[in-house]
Protein backbone atom coordinates (compact mmCIF):
# COMPACT_ATOMS: atom_id res chain seq x y z
CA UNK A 1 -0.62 -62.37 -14.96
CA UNK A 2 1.03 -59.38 -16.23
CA UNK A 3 3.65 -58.02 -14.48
CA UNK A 4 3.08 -54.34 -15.41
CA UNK A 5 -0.37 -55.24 -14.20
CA UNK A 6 -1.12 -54.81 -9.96
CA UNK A 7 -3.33 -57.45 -8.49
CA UNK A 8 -6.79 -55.06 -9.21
CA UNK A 9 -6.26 -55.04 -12.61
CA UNK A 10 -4.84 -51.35 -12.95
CA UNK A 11 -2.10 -50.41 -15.87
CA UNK A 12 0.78 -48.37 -14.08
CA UNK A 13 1.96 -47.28 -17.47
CA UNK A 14 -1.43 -46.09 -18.24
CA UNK A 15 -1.82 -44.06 -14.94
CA UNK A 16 2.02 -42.63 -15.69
CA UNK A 17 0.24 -41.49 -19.49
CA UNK A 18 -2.81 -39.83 -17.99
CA UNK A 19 -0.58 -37.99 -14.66
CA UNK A 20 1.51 -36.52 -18.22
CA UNK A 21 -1.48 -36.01 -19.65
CA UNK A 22 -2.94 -33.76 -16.48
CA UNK A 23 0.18 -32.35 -16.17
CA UNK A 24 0.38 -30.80 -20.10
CA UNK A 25 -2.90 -29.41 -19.74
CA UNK A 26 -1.92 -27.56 -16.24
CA UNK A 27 1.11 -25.82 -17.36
CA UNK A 28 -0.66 -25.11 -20.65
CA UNK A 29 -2.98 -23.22 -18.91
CA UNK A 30 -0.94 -21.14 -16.34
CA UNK A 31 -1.01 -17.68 -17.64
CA UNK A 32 2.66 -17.18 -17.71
CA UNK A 33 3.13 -20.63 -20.01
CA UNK A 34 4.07 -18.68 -23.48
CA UNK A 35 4.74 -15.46 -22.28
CA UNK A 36 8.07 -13.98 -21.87
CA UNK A 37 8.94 -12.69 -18.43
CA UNK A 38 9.52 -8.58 -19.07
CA UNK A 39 11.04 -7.43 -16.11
CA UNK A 40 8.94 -5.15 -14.57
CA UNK A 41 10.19 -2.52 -12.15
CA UNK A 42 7.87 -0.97 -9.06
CA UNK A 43 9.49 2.35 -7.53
CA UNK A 44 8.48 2.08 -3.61
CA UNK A 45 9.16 4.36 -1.32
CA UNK A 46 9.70 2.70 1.67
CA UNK A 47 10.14 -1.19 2.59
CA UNK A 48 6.98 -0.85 5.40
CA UNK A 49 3.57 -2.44 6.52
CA UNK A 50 1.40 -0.81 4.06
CA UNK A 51 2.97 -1.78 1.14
CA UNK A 52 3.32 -5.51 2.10
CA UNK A 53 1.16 -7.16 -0.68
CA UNK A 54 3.98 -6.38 -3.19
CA UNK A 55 6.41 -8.49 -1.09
CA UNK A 56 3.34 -11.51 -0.94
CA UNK A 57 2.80 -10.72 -4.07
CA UNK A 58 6.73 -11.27 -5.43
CA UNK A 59 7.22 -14.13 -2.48
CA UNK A 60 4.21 -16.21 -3.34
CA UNK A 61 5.37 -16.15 -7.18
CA UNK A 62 2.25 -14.01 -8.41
CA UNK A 63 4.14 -12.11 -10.42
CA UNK A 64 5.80 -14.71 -11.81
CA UNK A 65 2.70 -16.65 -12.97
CA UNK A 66 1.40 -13.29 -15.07
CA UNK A 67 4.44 -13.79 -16.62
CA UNK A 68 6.15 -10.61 -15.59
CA UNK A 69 9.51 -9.84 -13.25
CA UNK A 70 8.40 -7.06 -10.74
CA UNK A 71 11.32 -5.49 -9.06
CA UNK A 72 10.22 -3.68 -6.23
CA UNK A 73 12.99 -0.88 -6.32
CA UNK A 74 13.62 1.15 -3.12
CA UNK A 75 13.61 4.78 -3.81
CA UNK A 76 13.94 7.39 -0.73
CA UNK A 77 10.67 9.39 -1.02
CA UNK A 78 7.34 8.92 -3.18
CA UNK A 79 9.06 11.93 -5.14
CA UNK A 80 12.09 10.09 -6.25
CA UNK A 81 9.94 7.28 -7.21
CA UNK A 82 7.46 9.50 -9.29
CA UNK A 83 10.87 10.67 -11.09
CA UNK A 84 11.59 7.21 -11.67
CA UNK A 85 8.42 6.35 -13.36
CA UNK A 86 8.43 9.73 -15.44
CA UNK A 87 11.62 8.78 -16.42
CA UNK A 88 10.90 5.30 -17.34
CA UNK A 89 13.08 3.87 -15.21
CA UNK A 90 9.66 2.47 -12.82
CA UNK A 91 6.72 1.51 -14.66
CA UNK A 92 4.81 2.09 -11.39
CA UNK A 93 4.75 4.27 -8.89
CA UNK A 94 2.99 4.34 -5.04
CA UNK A 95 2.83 7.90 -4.15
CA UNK A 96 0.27 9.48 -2.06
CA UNK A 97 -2.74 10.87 -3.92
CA UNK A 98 -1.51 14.97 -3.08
CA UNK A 99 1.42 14.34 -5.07
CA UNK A 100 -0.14 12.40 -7.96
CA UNK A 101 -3.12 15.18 -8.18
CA UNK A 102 0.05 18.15 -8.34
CA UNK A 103 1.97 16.28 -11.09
CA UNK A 104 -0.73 16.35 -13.14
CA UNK A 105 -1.47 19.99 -12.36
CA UNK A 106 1.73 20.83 -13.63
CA UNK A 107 1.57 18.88 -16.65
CA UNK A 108 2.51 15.28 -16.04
CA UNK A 109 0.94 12.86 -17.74
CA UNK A 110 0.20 10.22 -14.80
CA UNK A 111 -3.22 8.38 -13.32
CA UNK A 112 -3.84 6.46 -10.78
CA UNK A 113 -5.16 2.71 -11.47
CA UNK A 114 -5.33 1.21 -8.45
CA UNK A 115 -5.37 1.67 -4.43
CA UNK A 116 -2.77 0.18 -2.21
CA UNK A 117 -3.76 1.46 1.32
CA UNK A 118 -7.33 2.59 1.35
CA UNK A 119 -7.44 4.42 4.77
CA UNK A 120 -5.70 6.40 7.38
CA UNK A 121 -3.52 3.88 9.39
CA UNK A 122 -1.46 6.36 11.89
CA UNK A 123 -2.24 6.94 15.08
CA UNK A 124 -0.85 9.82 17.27
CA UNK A 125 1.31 8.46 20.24
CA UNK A 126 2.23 10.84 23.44
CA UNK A 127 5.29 11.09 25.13
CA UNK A 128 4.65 9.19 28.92
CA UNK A 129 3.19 12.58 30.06
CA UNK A 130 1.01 13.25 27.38
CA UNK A 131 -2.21 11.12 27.58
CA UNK A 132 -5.09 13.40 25.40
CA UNK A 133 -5.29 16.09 22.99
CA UNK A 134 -5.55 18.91 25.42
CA UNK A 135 -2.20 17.88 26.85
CA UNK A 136 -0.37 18.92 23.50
CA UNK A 137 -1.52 22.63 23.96
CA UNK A 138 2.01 24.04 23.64
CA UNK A 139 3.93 21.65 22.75
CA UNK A 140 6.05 20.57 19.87
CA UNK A 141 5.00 16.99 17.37
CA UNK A 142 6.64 15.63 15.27
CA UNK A 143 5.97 14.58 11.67
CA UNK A 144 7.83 12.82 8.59
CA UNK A 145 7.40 16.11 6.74
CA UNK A 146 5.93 19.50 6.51
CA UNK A 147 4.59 20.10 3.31
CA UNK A 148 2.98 16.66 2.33
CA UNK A 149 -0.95 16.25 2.37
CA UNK A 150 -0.51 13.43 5.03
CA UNK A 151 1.04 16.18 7.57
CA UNK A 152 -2.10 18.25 6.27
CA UNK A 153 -4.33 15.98 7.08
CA UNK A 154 -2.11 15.61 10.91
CA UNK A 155 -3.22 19.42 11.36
CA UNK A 156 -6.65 18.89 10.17
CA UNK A 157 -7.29 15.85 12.65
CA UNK A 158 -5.62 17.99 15.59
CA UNK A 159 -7.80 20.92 14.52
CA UNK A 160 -11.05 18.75 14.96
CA UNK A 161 -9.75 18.10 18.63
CA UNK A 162 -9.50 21.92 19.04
CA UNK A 163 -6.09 22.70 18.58
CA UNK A 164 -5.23 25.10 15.64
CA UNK A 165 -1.46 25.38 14.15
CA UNK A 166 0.51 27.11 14.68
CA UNK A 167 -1.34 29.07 17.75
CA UNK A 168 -1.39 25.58 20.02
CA UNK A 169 1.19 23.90 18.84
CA UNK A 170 4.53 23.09 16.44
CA UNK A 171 5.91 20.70 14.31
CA UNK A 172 9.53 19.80 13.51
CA UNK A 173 10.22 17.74 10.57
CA UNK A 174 12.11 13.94 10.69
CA UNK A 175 13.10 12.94 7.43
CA UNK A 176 14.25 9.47 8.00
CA UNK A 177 10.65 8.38 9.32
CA UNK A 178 9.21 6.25 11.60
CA UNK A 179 12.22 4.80 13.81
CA UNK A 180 13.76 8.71 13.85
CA UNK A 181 10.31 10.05 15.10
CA UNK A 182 10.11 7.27 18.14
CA UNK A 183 14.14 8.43 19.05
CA UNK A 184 13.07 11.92 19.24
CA UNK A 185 9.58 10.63 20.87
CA UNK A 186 11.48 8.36 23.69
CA UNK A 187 14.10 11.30 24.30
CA UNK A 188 11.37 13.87 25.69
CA UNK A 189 12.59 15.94 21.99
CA UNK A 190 8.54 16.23 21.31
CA UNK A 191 5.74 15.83 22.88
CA UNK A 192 3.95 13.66 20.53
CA UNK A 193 3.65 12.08 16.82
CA UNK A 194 2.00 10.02 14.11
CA UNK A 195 3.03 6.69 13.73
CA UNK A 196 1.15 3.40 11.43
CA UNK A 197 1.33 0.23 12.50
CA UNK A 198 3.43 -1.95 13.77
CA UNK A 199 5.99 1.28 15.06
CA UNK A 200 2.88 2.40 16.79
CA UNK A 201 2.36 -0.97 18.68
CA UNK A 202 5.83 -1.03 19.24
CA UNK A 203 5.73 2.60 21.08
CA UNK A 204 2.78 1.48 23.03
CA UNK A 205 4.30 -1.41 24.68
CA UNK A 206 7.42 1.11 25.31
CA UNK A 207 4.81 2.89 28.01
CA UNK A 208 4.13 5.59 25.68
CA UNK A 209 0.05 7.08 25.17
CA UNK A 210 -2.14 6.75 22.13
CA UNK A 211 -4.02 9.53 22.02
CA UNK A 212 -5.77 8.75 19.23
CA UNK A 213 -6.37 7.33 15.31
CA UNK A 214 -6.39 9.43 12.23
CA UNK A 215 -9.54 7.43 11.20
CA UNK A 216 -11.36 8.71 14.34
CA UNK A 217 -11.12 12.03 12.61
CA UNK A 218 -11.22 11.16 8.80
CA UNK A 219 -12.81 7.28 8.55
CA UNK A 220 -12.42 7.72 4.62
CA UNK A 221 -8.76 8.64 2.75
CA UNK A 222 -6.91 6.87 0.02
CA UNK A 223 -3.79 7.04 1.63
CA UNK A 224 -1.49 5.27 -1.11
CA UNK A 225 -1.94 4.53 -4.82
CA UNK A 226 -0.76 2.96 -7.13
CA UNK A 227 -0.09 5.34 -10.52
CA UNK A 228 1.29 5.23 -13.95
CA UNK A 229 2.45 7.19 -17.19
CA UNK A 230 -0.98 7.23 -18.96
CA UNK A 231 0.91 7.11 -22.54
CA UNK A 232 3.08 4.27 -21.62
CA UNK A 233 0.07 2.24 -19.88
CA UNK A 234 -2.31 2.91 -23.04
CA UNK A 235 0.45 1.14 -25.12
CA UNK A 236 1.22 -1.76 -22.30
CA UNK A 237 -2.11 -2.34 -21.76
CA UNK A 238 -1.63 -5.84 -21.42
CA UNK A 239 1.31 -5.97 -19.50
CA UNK A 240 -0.35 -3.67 -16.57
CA UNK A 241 -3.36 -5.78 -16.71
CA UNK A 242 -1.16 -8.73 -15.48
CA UNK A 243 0.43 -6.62 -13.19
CA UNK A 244 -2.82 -6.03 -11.71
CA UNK A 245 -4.21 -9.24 -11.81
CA UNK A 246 -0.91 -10.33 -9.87
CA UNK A 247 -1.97 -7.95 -6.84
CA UNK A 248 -5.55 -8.45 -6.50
CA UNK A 249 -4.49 -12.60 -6.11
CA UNK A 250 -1.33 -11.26 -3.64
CA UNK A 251 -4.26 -9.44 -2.18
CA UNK A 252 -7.16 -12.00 -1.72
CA UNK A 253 -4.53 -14.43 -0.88
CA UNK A 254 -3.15 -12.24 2.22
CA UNK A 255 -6.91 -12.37 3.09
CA UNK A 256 -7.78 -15.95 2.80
CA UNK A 257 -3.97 -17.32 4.25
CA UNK A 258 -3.95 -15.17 7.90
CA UNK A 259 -0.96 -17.55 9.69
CA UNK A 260 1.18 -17.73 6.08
CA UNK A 261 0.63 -13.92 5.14
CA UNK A 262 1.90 -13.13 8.80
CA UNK A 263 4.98 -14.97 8.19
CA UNK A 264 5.92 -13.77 4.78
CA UNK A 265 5.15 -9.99 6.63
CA UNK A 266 7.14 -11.15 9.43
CA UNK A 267 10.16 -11.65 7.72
CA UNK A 268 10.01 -10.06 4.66
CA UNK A 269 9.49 -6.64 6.71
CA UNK A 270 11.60 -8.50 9.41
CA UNK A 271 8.65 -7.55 11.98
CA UNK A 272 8.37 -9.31 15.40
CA UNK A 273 5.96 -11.88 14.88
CA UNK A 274 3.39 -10.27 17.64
CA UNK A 275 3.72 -6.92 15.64
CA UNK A 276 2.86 -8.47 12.01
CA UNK A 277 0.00 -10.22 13.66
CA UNK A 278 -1.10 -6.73 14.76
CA UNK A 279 -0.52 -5.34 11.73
CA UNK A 280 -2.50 -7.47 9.48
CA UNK A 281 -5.49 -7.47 12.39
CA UNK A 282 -5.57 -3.73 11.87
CA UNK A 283 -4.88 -3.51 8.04
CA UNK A 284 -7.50 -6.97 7.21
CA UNK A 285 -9.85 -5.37 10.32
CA UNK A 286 -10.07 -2.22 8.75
CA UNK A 287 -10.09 -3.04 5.26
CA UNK A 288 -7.04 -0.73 4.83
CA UNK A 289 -6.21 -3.25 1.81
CA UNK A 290 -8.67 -3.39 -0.59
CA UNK A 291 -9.11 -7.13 -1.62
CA UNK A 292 -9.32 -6.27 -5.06
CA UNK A 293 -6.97 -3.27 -4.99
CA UNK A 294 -10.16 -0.56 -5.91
CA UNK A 295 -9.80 3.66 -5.32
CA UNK A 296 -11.54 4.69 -2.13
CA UNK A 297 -13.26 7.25 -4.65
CA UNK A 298 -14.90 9.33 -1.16
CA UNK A 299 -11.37 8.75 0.14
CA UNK A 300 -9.69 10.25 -2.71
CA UNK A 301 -12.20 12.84 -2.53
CA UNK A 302 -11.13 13.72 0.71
CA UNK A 303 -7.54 13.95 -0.48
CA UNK A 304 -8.38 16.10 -2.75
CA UNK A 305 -9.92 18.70 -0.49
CA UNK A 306 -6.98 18.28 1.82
CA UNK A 307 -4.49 19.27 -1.50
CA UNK A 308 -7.17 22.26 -1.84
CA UNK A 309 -6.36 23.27 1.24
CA UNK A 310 -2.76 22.73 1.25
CA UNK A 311 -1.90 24.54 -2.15
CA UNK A 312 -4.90 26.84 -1.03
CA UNK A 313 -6.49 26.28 -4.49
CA UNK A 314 -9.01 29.06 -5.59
CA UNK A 315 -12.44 28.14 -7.08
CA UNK A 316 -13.97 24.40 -7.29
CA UNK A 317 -11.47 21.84 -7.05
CA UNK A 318 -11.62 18.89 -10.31
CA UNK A 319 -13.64 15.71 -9.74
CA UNK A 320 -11.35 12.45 -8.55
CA UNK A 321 -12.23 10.90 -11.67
CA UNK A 322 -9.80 13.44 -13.78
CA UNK A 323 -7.13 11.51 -11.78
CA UNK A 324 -8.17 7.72 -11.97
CA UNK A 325 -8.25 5.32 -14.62
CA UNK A 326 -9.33 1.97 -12.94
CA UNK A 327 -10.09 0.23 -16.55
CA UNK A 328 -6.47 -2.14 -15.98
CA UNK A 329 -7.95 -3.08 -12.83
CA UNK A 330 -11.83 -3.55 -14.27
CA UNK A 331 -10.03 -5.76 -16.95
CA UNK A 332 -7.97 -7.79 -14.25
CA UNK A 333 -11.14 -8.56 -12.27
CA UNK A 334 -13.13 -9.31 -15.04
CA UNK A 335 -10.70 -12.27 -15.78
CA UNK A 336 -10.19 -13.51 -12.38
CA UNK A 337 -13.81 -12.74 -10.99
CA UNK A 338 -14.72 -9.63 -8.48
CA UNK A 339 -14.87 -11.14 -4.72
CA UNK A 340 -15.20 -7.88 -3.08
C-alpha cells in the first residue's frame, strides 16, 4: 500500500492541492484582493450610539475588505467636521441635515448620499419632580445648543404639548453634551432635557422621569447623514461606492449578529452591557438604522421645514432631492443585493 495513501483510498497530497486550490480562488475574489488600501478619513462628531455602525463597520474589517482605510476622526461639532471635509482633510462628513441644507445655501458644494440615523432617538427626561409636560410650565431645559435644527425641533415637540418658547419656558445651552446635561439635570440646575439612548436609560434608572420621545411628536426625521464634496465624489466615484458598500454590510451585519454587535457597541462605546443591549433594542426596534443606509426622504422633508422655520425662510422651501444624491449608495446595493 502506499504510504501517502489512508486506508479508504484518499490522496492527502491531492486534498492539500485542491484546499490551495479553494483557497486561490477565495482571496481572488475578495474585493479588496488587487486594490490598494487609500486611507480614507470619516470626520465624526462625536464617539456615541448613533454612529456605532462605523465602529462595526472598522472592527469587523468591512472597510478593510473594500479595500479602503477609514479613519473615523473625532472632530468637536458636525461644524468642524463639515470644515474638515470642505477642506479635504475628511472625505465624509455626518452632520445633521439643517447644516448640510445651509452649506449649500451659501454656496458649498456638498450632498448627502446616505442616512446614518433615520429617526428622532431623544427622549425628554425630568428632574425627580417633574413627571409630564405641564410640569415644565416655568421652568428652565436644557439642550446641547441653541441654534441647531435638533433644538428646533425640541421647541417644536414641546409646542405640540402646549408649551410655547419662550412664554412657558427657557433653555440654557451645554456645550459638552450629553454627560454635562445629566450633571446639570441631577443638580436641580434645570428642570428637564433631551437625551438619546443609552444616557437616557442611564438617567432613568438614576430615579429621574421620562416625559416623553421626540418620535411621539415627529415619527419621521433624518436625524444624521452622511454627506460629501459633490466634485470630489463625482471624481472618486469608485472609491465612495466601496465606502458605501462597507456600511450597508456593517449595517445588515449589526442586524443579523444581535449578541456580537452588542459587544463590539459595548466596548467600542465602552457602554454597560445592559445599556448597549438597550440601545440596539431601540435603534434595531425602531429602525433608527437603516439596513441599507437609505435617506428617510419624508424625514428629510421634515428637516427641511424645521430649517424653514429656523432661518425663517420666505417663500416655498427647495425639494429634498436638491440635497441628496443616493446614486453611490444605488450602485453599492446593486452589487451586494437590496435586503431592505
Amino acid at each position: 500500500m502506499n504510504l501517502l495513501t489512508n486506508r479508504r483510498g484518499t490522496d492527502p497530497v491531492r486534498i492539500l492541492y485542491q484546499c490551495l486550490v479553494i483557497l486561490v480562488i477565495v482571496v481572488l475574489s475578495c474585493p479588496s484582493y488587487g486594490q490598494e488600501r487609500v486611507k480614507f478619513p470619516v470626520g465624526v462628531g462625536s464617539k456615541v450610539l448613533g454612529f456605532g455602525p462605523l465602529w462595526v463597520g472598522w472592527k469587523q474589517g468591512f472597510f478593510d475588505r473594500q479595500g479602503i482605510d477609514v479613519q473615523l476622526v473625532l472632530v468637536r461639532g458636525a461644524d468642524t467636521a463639515v470644515q474638515a471635509l470642505v477642506g479635504g482633510s475628511a472625505y465624509v462628513a455626518i452632520p445633521a441635515p439643517d447644516l448640510v441644507i445651509g452649506s449649500v445655501e451659501r454656496g458649498l458644494d456638498l450632498v448627502m448620499i446616505g442616512g446614518l440615523v433615520n429617526g428622532l432617538t431623544h427622549a425628554i427626561m425630568g428632574g425627580k419632580k417633574y413627571r409630564t409636560y405641564d410640569d415644565l410650565r416655568g421652568t428652565l431645559i436644557g439642550s446641547q445648543t441653541l441654534t441647531s435644527g435638533i433644538t428646533f425641533v425640541l421647541r417644536r415637540v414641546l409646542k405640540a404639548k402646549g408649551l410655547e418658547y419662550p412664554r412657558d419656558y427657557k433653555l440654557i445651552s451645554f456645550g459638552g453634551g450629553g454627560p454635562e446635561i445629566f450633571a446639570a439635570l441631577s443638580a436641580g440646575q434645570i428642570a428637564a432635557a433631551p437625551l438619546a439612548p443609552p444616557l437616557n436609560f442611564a438617567v432613568e434608572e438614576s430615579g429621574f422621569n421620562l416625559i416623553g420621545w421626540y418620535r411621539d411628536v415627529l415619527p419621521n426625521y433624518q436625524l444624521n447623514v452622511y454627506v460629501v464634496d459633490r466634485s470630489w465624489a463625482e471624481k472618486h466615484r469608485s472609491l465612495l461606492v466601496r465606502f458605501m458598500k462597507a456600511i450597508v454590510l456593517a449595517k445588515r451585519w449589526i442586524y443579523e449578529n444581535r449578541e456580537p454587535a452588542i459587544d463590539i457597541l459595548s466596548k467600542e462605546l465602552k457602554l454597560k452591557p445592559d445599556h448597549a443591549r438597550k440601545g440596539w433594542e431601540y435603534y434595531i426596534g425602531n429602525r433608527v438604522w437603516h439596513p441599507d443606509a437609505e435617506v428617510n426622504m419624508e424625514g428629510l422633508q421634515n428637516a427641511l421645514q424645521v430649517y424653514g422655520e429656523q432661518t425663517q425662510v420666505k417663500g416655498p422651501l427647495p425639494t429634498p432631492g436638491r440635497y441628496v444624491d443616493q446614486s453611490y449608495l444605488k450602485e453599492a446595493l446593486k452589487e451586494l443585493g437590496s435586503k431592505s
